[in-house]
Structure formats: structure tokens, C-alpha cells
C-alpha atoms as a PDB file:
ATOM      1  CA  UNK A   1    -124.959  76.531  78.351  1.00  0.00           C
ATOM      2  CA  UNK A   2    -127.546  76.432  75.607  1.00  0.00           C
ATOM      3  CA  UNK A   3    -129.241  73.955  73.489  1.00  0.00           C
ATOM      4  CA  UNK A   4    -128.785  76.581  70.643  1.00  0.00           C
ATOM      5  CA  UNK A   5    -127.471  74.393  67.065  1.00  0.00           C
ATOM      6  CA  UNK A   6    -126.100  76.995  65.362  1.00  0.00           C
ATOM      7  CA  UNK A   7    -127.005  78.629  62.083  1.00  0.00           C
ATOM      8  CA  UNK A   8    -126.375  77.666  58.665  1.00  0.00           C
ATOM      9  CA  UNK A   9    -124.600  81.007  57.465  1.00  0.00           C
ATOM     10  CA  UNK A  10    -126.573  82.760  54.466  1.00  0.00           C
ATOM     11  CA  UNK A  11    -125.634  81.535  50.781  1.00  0.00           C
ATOM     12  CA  UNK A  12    -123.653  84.479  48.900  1.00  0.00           C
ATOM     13  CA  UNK A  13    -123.806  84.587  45.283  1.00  0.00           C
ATOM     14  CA  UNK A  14    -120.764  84.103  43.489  1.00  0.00           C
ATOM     15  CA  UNK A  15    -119.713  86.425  40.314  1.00  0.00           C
ATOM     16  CA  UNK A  16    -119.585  83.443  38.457  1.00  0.00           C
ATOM     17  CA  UNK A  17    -121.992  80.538  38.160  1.00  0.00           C
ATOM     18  CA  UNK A  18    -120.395  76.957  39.028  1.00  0.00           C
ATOM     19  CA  UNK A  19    -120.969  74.421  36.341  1.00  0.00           C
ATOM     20  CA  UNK A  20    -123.175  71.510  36.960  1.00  0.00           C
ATOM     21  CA  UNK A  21    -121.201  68.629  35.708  1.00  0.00           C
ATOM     22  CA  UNK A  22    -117.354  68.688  34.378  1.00  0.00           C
ATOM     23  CA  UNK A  23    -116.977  69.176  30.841  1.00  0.00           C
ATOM     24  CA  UNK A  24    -117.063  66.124  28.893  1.00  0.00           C
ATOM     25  CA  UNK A  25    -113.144  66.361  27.910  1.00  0.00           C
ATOM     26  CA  UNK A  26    -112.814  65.376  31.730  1.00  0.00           C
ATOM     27  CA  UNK A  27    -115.551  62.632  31.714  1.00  0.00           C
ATOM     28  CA  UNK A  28    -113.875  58.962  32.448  1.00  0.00           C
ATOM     29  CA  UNK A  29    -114.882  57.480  28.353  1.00  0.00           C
ATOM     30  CA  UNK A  30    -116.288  54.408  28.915  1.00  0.00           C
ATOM     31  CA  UNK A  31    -114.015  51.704  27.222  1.00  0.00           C
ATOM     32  CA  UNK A  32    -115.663  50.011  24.431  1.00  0.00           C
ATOM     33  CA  UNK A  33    -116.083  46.241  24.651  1.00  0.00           C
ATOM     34  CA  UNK A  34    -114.140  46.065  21.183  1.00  0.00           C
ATOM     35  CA  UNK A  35    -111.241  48.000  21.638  1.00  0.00           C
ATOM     36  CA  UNK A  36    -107.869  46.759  23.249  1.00  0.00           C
ATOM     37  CA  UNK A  37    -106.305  49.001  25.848  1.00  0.00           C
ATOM     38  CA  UNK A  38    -103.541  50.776  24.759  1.00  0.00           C
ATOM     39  CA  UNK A  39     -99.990  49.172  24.609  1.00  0.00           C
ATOM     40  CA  UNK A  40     -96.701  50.400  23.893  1.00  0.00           C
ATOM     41  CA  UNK A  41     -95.485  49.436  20.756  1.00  0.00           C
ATOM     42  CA  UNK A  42     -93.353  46.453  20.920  1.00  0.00           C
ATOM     43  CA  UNK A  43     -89.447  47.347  19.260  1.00  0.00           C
ATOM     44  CA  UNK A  44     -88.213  45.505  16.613  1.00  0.00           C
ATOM     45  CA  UNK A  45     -85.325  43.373  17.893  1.00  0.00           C
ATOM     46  CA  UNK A  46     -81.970  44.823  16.654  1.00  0.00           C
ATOM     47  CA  UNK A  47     -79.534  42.849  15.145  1.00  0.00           C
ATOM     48  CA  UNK A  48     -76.227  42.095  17.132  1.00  0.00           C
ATOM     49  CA  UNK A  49     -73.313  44.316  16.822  1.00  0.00           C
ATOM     50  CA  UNK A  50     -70.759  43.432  15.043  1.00  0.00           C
ATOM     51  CA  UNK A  51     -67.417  41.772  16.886  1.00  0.00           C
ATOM     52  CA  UNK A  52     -64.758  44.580  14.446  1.00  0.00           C
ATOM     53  CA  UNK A  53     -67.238  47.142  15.947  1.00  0.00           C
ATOM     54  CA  UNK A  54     -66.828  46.322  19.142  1.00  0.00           C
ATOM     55  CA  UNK A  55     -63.225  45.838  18.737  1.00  0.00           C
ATOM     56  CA  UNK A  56     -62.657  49.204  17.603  1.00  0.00           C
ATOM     57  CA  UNK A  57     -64.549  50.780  20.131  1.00  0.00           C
ATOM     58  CA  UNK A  58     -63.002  48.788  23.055  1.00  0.00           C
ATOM     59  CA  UNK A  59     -59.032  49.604  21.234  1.00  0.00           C
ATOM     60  CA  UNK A  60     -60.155  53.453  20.733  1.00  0.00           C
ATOM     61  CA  UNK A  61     -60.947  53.802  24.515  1.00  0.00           C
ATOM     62  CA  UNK A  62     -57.514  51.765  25.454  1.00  0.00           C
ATOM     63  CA  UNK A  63     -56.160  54.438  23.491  1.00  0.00           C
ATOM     64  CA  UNK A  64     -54.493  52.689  20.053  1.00  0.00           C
ATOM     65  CA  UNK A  65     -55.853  55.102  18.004  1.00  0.00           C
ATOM     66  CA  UNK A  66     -54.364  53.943  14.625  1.00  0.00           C
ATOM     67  CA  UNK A  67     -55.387  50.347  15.613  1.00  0.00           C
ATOM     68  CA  UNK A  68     -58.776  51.882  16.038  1.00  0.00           C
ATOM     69  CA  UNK A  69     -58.726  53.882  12.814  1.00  0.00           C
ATOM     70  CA  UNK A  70     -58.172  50.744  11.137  1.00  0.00           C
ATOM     71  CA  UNK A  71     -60.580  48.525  12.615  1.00  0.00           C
ATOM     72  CA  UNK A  72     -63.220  51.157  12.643  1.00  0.00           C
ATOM     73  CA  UNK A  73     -63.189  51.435   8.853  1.00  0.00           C
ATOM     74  CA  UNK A  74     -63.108  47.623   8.820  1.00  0.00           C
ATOM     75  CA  UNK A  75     -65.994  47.174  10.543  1.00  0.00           C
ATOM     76  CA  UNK A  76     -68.162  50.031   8.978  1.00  0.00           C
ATOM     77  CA  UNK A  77     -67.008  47.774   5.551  1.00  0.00           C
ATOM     78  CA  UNK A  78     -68.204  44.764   7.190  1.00  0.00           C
ATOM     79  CA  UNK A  79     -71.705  46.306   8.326  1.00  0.00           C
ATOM     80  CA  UNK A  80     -72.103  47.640   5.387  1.00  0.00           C
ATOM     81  CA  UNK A  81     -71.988  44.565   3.382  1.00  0.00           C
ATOM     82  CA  UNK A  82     -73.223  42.156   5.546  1.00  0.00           C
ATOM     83  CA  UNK A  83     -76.218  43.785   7.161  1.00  0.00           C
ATOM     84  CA  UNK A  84     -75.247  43.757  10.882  1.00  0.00           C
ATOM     85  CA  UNK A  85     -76.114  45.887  13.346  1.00  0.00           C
ATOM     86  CA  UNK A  86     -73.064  47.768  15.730  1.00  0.00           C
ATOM     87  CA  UNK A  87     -72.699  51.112  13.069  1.00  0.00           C
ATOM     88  CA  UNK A  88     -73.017  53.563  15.579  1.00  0.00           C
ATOM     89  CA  UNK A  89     -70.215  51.272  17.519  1.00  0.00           C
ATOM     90  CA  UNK A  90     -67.686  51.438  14.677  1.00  0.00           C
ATOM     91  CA  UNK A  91     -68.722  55.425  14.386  1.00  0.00           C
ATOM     92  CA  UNK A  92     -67.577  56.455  17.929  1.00  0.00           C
ATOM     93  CA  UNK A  93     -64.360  54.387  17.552  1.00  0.00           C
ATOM     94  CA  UNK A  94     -63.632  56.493  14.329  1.00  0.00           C
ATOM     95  CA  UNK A  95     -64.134  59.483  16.491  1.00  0.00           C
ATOM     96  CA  UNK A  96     -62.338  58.719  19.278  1.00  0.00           C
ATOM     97  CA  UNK A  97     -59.530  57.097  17.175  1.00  0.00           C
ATOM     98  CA  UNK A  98     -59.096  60.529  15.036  1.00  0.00           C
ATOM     99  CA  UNK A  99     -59.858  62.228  18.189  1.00  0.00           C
ATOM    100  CA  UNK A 100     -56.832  60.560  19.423  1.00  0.00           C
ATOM    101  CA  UNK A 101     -54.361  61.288  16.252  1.00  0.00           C
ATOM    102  CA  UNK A 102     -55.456  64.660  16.364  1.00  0.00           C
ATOM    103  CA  UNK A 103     -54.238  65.164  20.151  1.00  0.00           C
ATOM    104  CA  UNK A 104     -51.352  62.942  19.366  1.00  0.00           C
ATOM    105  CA  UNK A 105     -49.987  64.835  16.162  1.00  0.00           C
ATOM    106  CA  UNK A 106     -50.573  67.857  18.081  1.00  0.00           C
ATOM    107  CA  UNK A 107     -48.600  66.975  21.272  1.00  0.00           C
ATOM    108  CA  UNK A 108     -45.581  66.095  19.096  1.00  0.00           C
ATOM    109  CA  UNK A 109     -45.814  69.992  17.167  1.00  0.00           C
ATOM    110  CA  UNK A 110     -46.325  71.733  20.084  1.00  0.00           C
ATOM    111  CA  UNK A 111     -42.980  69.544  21.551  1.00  0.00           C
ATOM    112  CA  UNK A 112     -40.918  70.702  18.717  1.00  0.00           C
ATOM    113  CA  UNK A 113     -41.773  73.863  17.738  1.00  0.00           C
ATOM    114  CA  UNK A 114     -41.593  75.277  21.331  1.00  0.00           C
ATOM    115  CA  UNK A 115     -40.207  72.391  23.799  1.00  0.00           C
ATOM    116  CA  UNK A 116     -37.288  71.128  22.224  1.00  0.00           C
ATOM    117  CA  UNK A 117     -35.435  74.379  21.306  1.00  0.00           C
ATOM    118  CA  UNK A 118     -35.741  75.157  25.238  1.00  0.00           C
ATOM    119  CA  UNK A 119     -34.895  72.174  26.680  1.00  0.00           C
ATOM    120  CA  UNK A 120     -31.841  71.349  23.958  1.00  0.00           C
ATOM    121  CA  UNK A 121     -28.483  72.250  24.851  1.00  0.00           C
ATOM    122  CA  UNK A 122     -26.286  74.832  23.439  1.00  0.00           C
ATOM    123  CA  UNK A 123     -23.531  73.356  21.905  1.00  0.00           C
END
């Protein structure tokens, strides 16, 4: 065995020179002693939904959808006069309630027009 360190291999240029320091978009900024670190913004508190609102929505998913018709329009009224917060509440109640009518008023057609003359007996 030897006492041979072995040598450094030979520096080969590169095509392209390295930069000496990162560019400055990647430099940490130094915080100034003025400034606050940045927050989120704080939300402005919303205003409770209304109690027809969330009535109409809880009826609408039970599936009373003329019960939730009704309310819904009561509590858009209501919101609308007083201020309170639950709109988008009484909205998706609407549309579930005429959501519901639809389906409903279309069962019943498609049972007469093509159910009932089958299943009715001659005579």
C-alpha cells in the first residue's frame, strides 16, 4: 500500500459561467423595523341566518316541497326587509322545493298518460 493522497481532478470549464450570488428576486428582504408582518385579513362577522331560512331549507330536504315553496319566499321577504343574513339558505330551499314540484308534477303525468291506461281494467 501507498501513502499516495490522491489527486484533485482538473477543473473543466463549463459552457456557461455560474453566477456569483443569486439574483436579488431570491435574496431573503430584510424586514423593516416599521412594517408589520403580513396577516390575513380578518372577515367581517356575518350576520345570523334567519330561523324561516333555515326552516325552509330543513322542510325542502324532508321533502314538503310546497311547505318549502312557501317558507322560502317568506323568508327571502323577511331578509329582505329586515337585513338578516341566511339568503343563500332561503335560495337553495326555493330550489330544492321547485326541484321537488317539478319531479312531483312530473311523476303524476307520466302515471296517467302511460301507467294508468295499462294497468286499468277493461270493462
Amino acid at each position: 500500500m501507498t501513502d499516495e493522497q490522491p489527486r484533485p481532478l482538473p477543473e473543466v470549464p463549463s459552457a456557461e459561467p455560474r453566477p456569483a450570488a443569486p439574483p436579488a428576486a431570491f435574496a431573503p428582504a430584510d424586514p423593516q423595523p416599521d412594517e408589520e408582518p403580513l396577516r390575513r385579513p380578518r372577515r367581517e362577522p356575518r350576520q345570523p341566518a334567519d330561523g324561516l331560512a333555515i326552516a325552509a331549507l330543513v322542510v325542502a330536504i324532508a321533502g314538503l316541497s310546497l311547505l318549502a315553496v312557501v317558507l322560502g319566499h317568506l323568508a327571502l321577504g323577511r331578509i329582505r326587509a329586515r337585513g338578516t343574513g341566511g339568503r343563500r339558505l332561503a335560495v337553495a330551499a326555493l330550489a330544492l322545493g321547485y326541484a321537488g314540484l317539478v319531479l312531483f308534477l312530473a311523476w303524476w303525468a307520466v302515471y296517467f298518460a302511460v301507467l294508468a291506461p295499462i294497468v286499468t281494467l277493461p270493462g
